[in-house]
N, C-alpha and C. Protein backbone atom coordinates (compact mmCIF):
# COMPACT_ATOMS: atom_id res chain seq x y z
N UNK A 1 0.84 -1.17 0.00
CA UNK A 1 0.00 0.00 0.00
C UNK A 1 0.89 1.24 0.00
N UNK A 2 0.71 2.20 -0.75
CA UNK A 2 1.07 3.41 -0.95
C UNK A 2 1.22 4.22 -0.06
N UNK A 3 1.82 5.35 0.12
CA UNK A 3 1.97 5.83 1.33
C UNK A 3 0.61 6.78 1.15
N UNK A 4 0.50 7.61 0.06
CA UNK A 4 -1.01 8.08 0.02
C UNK A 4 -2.14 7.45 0.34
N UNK A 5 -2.16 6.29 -0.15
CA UNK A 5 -3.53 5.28 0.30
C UNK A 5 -3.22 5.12 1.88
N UNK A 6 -2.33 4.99 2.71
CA UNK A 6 -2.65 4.56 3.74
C UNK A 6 -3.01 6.42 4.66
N UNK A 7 -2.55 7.13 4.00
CA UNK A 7 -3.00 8.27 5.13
C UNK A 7 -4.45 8.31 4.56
N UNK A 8 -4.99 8.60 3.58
CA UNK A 8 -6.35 8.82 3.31
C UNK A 8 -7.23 7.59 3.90
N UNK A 9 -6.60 6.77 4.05
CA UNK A 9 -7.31 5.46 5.17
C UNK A 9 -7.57 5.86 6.48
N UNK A 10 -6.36 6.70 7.46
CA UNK A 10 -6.13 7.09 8.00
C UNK A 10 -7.50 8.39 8.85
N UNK A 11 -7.41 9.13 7.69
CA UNK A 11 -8.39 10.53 7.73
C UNK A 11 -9.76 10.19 7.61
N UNK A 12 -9.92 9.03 6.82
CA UNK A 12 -11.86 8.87 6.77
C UNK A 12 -12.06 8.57 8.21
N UNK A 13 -13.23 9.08 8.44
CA UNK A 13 -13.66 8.77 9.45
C UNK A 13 -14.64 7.42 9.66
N UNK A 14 -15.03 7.19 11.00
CA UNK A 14 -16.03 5.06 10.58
C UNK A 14 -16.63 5.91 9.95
N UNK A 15 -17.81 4.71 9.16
CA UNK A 15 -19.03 5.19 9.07
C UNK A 15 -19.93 4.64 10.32
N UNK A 16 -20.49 5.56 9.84
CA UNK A 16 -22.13 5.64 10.58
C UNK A 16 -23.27 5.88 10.15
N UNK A 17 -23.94 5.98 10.67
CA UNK A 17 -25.65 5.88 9.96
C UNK A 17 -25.56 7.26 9.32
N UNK A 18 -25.25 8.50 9.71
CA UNK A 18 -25.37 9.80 9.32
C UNK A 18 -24.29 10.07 7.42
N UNK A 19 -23.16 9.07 7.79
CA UNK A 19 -22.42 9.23 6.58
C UNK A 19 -22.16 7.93 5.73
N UNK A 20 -23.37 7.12 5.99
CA UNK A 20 -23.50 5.62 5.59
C UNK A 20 -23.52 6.07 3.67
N UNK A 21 -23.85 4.98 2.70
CA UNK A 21 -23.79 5.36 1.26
C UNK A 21 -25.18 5.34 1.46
N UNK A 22 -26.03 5.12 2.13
CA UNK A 22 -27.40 4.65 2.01
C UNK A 22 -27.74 6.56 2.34
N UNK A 23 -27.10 7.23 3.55
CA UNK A 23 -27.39 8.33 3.69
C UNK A 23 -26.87 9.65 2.32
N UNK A 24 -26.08 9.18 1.69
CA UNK A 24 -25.64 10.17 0.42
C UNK A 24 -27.06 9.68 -0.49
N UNK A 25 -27.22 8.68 -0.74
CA UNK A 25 -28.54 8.33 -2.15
C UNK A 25 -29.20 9.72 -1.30
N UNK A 26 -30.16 10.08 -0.64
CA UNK A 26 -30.56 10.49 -0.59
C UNK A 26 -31.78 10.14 0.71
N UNK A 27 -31.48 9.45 1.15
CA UNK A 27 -32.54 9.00 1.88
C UNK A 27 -32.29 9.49 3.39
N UNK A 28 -33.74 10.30 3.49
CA UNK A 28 -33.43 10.93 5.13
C UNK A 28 -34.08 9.77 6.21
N UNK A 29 -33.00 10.38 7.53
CA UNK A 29 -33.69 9.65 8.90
C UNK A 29 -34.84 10.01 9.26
N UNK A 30 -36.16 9.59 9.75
CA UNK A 30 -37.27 9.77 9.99
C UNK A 30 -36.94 10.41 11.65
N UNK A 31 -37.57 11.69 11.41
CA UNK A 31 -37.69 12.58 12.81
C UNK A 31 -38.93 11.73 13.31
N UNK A 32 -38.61 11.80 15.17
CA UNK A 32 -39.34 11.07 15.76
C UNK A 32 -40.38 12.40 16.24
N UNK A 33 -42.18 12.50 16.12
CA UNK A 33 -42.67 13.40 16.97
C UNK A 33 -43.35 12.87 17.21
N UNK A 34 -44.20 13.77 18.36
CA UNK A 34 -45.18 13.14 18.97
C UNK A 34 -46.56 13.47 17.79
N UNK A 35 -47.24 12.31 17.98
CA UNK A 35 -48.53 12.63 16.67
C UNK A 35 -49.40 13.40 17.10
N UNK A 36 -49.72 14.47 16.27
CA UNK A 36 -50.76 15.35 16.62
C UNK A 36 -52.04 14.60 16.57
N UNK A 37 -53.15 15.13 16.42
CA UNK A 37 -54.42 14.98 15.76
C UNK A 37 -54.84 15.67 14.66
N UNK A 38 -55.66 15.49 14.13
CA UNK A 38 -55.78 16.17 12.72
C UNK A 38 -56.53 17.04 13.20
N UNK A 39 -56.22 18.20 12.37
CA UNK A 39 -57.12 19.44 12.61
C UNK A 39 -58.46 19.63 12.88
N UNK A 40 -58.88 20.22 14.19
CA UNK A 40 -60.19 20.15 14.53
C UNK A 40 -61.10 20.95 15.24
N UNK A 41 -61.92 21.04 15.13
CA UNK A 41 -62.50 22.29 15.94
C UNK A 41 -62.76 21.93 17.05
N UNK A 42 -62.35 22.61 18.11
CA UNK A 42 -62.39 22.29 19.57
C UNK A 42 -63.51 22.91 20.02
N UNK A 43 -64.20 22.09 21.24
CA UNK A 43 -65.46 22.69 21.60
C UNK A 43 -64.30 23.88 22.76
N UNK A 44 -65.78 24.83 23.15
CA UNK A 44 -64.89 25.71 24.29
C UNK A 44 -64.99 24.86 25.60
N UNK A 45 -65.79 24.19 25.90
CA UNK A 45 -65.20 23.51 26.99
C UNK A 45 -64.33 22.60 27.19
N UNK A 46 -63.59 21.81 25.57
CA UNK A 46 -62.55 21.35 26.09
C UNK A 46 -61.11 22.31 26.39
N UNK A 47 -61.75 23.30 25.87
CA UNK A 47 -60.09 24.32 25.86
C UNK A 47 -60.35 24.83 27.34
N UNK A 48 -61.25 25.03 27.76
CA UNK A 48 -61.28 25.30 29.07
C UNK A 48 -60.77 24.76 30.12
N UNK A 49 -61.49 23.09 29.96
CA UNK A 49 -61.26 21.82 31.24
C UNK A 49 -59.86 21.76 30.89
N UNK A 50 -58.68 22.08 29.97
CA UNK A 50 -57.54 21.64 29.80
C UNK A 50 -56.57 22.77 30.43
N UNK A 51 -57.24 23.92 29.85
CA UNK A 51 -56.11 24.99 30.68
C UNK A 51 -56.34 25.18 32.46
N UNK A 52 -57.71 24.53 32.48
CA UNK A 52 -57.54 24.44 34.43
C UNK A 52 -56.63 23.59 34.58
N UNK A 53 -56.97 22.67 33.81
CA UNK A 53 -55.76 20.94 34.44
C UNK A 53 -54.35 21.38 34.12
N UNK A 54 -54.13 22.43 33.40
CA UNK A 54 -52.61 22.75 33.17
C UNK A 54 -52.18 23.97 33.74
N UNK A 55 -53.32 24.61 34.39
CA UNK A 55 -53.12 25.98 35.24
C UNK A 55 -52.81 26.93 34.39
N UNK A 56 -53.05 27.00 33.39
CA UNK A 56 -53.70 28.12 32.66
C UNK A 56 -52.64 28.09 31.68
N UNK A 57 -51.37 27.69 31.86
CA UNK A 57 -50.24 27.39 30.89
C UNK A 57 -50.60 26.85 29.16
N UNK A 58 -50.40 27.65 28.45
CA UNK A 58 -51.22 27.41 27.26
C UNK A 58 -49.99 26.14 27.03
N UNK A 59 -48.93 26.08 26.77
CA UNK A 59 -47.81 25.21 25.87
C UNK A 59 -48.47 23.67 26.26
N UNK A 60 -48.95 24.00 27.88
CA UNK A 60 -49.31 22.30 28.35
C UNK A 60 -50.50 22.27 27.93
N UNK A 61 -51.27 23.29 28.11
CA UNK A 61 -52.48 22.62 27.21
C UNK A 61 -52.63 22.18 25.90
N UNK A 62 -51.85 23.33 24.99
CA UNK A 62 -52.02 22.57 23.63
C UNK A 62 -51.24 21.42 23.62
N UNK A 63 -50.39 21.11 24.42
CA UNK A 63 -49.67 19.29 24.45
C UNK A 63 -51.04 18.37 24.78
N UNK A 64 -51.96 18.86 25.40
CA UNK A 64 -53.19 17.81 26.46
C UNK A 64 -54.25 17.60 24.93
N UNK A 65 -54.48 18.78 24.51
CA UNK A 65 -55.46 19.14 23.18
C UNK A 65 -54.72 18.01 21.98
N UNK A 66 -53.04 17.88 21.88
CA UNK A 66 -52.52 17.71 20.78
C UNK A 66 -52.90 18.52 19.57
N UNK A 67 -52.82 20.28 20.06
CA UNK A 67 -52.97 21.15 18.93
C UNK A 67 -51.80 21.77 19.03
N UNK A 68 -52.07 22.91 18.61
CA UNK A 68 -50.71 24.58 18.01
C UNK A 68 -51.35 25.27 19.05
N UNK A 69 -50.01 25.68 19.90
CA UNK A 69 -50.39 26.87 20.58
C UNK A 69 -50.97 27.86 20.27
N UNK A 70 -51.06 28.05 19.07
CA UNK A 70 -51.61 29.11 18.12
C UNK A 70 -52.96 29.18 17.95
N UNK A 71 -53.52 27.73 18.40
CA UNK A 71 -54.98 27.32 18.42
C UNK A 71 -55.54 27.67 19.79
N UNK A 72 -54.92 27.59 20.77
CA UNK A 72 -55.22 27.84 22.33
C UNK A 72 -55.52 29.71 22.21
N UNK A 73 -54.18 30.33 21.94
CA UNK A 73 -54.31 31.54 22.07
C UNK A 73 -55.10 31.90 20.87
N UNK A 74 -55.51 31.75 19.79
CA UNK A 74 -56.68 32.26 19.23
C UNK A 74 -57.69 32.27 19.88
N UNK A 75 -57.80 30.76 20.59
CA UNK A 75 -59.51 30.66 21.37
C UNK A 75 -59.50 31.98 22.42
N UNK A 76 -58.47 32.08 22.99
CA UNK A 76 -58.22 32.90 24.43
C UNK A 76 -58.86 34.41 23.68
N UNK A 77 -58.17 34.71 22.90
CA UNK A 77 -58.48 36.03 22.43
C UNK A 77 -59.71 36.12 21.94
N UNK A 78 -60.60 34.99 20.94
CA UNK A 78 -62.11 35.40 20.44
C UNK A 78 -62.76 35.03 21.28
N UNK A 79 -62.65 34.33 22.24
CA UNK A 79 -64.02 33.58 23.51
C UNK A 79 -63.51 34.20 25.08
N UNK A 80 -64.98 35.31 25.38
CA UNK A 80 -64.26 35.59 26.34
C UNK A 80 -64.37 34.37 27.55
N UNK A 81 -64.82 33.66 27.68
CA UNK A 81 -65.17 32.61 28.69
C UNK A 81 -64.06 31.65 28.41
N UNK A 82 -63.55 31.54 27.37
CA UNK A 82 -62.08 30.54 27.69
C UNK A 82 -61.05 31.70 28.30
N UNK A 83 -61.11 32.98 27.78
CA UNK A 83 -60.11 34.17 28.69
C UNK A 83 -60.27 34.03 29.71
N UNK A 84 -61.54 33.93 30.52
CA UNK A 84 -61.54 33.97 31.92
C UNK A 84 -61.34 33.04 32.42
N UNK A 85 -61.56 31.54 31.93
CA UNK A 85 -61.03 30.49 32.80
C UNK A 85 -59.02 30.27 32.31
N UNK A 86 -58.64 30.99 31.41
CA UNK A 86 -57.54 31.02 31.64
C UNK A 86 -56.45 31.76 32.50
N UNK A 87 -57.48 33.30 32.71
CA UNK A 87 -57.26 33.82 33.93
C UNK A 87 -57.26 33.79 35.49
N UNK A 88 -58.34 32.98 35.38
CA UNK A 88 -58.84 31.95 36.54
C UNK A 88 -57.95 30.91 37.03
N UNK A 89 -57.16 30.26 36.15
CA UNK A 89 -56.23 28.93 36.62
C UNK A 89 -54.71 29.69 36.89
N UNK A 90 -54.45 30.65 35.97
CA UNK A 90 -53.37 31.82 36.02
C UNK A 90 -53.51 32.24 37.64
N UNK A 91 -54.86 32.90 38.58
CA UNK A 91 -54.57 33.32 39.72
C UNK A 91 -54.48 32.38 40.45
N UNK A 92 -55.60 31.27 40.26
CA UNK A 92 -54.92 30.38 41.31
C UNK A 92 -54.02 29.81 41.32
N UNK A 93 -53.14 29.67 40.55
CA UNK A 93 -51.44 29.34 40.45
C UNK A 93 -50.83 30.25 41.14
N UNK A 94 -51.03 31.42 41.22
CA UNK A 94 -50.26 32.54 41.92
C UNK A 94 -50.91 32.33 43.85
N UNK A 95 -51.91 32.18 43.55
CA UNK A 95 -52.70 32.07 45.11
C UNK A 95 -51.25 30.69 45.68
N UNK A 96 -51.53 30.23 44.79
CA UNK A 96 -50.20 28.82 46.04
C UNK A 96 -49.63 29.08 45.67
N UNK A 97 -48.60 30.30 45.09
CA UNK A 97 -47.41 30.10 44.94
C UNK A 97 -47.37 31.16 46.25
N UNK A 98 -48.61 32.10 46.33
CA UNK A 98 -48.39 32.74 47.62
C UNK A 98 -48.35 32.59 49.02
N UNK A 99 -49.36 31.10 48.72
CA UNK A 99 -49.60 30.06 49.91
C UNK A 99 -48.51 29.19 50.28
N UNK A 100 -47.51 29.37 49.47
CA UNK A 100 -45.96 28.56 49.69
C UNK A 100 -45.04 29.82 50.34
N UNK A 101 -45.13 31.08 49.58
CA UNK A 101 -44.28 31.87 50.08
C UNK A 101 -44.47 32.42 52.08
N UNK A 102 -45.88 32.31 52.06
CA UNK A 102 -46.46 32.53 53.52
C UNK A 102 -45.43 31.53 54.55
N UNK A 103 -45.81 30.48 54.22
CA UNK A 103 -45.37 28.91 54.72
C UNK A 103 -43.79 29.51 55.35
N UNK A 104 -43.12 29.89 54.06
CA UNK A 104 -41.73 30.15 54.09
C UNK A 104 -41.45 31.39 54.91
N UNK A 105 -42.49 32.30 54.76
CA UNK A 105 -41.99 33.39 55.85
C UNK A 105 -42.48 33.25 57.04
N UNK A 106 -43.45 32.10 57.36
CA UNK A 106 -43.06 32.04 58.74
C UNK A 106 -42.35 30.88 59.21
N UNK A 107 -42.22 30.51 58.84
CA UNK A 107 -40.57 29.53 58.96
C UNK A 107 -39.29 30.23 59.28
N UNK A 108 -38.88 31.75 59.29
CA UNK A 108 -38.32 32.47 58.86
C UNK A 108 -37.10 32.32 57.65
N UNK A 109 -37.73 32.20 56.77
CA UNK A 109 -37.28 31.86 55.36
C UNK A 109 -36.33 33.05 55.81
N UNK A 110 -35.03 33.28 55.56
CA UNK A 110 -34.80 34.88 54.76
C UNK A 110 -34.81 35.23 54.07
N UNK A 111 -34.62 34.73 52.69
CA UNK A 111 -35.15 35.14 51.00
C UNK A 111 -36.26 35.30 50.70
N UNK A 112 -37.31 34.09 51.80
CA UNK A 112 -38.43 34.56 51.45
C UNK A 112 -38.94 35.89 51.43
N UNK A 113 -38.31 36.25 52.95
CA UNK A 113 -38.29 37.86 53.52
C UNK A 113 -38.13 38.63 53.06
N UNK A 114 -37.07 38.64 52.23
CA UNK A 114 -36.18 39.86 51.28
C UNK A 114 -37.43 40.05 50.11
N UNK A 115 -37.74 38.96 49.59
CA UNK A 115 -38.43 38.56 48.15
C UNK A 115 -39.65 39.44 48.24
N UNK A 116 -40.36 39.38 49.68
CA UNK A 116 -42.11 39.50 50.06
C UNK A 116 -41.81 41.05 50.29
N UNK A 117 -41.07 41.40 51.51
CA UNK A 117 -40.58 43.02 51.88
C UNK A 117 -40.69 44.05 49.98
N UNK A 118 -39.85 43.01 48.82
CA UNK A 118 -38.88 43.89 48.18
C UNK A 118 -40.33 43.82 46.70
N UNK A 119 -41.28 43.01 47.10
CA UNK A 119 -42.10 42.81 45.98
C UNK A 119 -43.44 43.38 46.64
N UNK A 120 -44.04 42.93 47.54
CA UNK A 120 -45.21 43.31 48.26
C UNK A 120 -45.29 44.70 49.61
N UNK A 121 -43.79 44.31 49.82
CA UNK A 121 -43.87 46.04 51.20
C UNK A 121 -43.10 46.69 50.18
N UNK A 122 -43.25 47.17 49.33
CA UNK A 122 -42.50 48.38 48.24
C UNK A 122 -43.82 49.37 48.57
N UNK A 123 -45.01 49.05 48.70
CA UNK A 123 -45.89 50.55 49.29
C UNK A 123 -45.59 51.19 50.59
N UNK A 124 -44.86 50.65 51.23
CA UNK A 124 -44.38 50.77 52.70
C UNK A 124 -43.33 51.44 52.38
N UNK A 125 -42.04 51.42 51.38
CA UNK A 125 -41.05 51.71 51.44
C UNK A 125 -40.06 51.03 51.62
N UNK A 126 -40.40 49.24 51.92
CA UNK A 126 -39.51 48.35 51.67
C UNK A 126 -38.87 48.44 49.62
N UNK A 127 -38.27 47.78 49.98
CA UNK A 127 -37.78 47.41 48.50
C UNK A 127 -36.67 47.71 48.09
N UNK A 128 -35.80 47.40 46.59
CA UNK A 128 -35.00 48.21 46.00
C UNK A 128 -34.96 49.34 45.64
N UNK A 129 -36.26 49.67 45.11
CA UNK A 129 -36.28 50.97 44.33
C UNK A 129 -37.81 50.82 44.67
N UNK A 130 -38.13 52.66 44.62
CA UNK A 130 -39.69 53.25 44.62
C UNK A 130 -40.12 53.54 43.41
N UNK A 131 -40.92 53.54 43.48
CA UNK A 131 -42.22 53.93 41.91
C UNK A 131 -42.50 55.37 42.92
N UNK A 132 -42.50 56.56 41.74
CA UNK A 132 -43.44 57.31 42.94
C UNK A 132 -44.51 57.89 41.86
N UNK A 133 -45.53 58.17 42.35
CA UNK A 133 -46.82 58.15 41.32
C UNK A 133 -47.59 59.36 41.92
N UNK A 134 -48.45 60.12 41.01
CA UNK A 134 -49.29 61.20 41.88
C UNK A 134 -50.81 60.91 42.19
N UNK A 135 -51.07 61.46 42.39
CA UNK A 135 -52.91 60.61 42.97
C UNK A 135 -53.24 60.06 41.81
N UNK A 136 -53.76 58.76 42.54
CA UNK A 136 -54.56 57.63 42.35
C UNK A 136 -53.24 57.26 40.70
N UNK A 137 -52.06 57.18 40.86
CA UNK A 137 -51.91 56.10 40.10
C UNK A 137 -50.82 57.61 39.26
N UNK A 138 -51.33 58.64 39.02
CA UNK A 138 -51.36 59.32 37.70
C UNK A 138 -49.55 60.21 37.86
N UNK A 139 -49.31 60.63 36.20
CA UNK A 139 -47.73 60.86 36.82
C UNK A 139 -47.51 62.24 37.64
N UNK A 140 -46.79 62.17 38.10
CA UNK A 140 -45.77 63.07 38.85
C UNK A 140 -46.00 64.85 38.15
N UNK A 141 -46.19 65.58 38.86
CA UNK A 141 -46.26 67.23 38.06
C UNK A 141 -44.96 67.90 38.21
N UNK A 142 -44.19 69.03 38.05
CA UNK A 142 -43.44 69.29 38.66
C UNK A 142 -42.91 70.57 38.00
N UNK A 143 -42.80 71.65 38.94
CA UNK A 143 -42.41 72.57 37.83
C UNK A 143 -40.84 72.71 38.01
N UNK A 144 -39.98 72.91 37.03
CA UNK A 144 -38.83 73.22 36.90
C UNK A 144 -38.48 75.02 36.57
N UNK A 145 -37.81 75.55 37.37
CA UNK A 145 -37.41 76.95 36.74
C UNK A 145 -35.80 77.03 36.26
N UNK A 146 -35.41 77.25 35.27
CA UNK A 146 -34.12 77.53 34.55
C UNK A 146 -33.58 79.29 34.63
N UNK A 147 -32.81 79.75 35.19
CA UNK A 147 -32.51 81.09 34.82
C UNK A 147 -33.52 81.99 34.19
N UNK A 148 -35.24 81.43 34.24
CA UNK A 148 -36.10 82.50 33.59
C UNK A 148 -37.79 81.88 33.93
N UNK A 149 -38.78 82.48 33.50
CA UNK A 149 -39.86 82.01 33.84
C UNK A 149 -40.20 80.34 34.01
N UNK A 150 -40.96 79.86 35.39
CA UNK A 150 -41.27 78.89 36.06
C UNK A 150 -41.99 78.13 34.65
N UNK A 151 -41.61 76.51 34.24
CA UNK A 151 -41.98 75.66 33.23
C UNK A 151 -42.73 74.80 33.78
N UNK A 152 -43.98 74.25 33.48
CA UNK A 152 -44.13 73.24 34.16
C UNK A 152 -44.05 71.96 32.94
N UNK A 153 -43.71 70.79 33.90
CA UNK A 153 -43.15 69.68 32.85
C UNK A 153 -44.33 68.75 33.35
């Protein structure tokens, strides 16, 4: 054997299924997915009973449906009664996540502490940083004067 033939022996790499001759013809590997269902019109109460059972999380529901997320959030937006039970499973997800954080602050969590003070006592003046707002919500007035008549901004 040649000294060329044996380095180019050398450099191929094995084969394998990806660079087999069967994979040059042309023939692809079959992607594995999960099977949908064929396109269908969903009643509103199944889009409903699914986003409670998934807590309002559309990605798990359309996995439960075997649709397109795209099908969940259309329903959400034209039916207001699937909006509200998706809003509905949305708070009570937050209700125990608040019913966990309680748990933890009286345990005396300290992160919990920091977390509850820096998210919920921010009207108190806990927190990182203040929002400051003028009645009922609305912005801030303030007049500025520069070297000449009073501006208000």
């Amino acid at each position: 054997m040649s000294e060329r033939a044996k380095a180019k022996k050398k450099k191929s790499p094995p084969r394998t299924s990806s660079n087999s001759p069967a994979r040059a013809i042309g023939k692809k590997k079959k992607k594995k997915t999960k099977p949908k269902r064929p396109s269908r019109e969903f009643k509103d109460i199944e889009i409903i009973e699914a986003l409670l059972k998934c807590d309002g999380l559309v990605m798990f529901t359309a996995k439960k449906l075997r649709c397109d997320r795209s099908t969940v959030y259309a329903r959400i937006k034209k039916v207001p009664a699937v909006a509200a039970a998706c809003e509905e499973a949305r708070n009570c997800m937050l209700d125990e996540a608040e019913s966990h954080l309680h748990k933890l602050l009286k345990q005396g969590d300290f992160e919990a502490l920091t977390y509850y003070l820096d998210r919920i006592g921010r009207q108190r003046g806990y927190g990182k940083s203040q929002e400051i707002s003028g009645p009922g919500g609305a912005p801030v007035k303030f007049t500025l004067a520069l070297g000449g008549a009073p501006k208000s901004v």
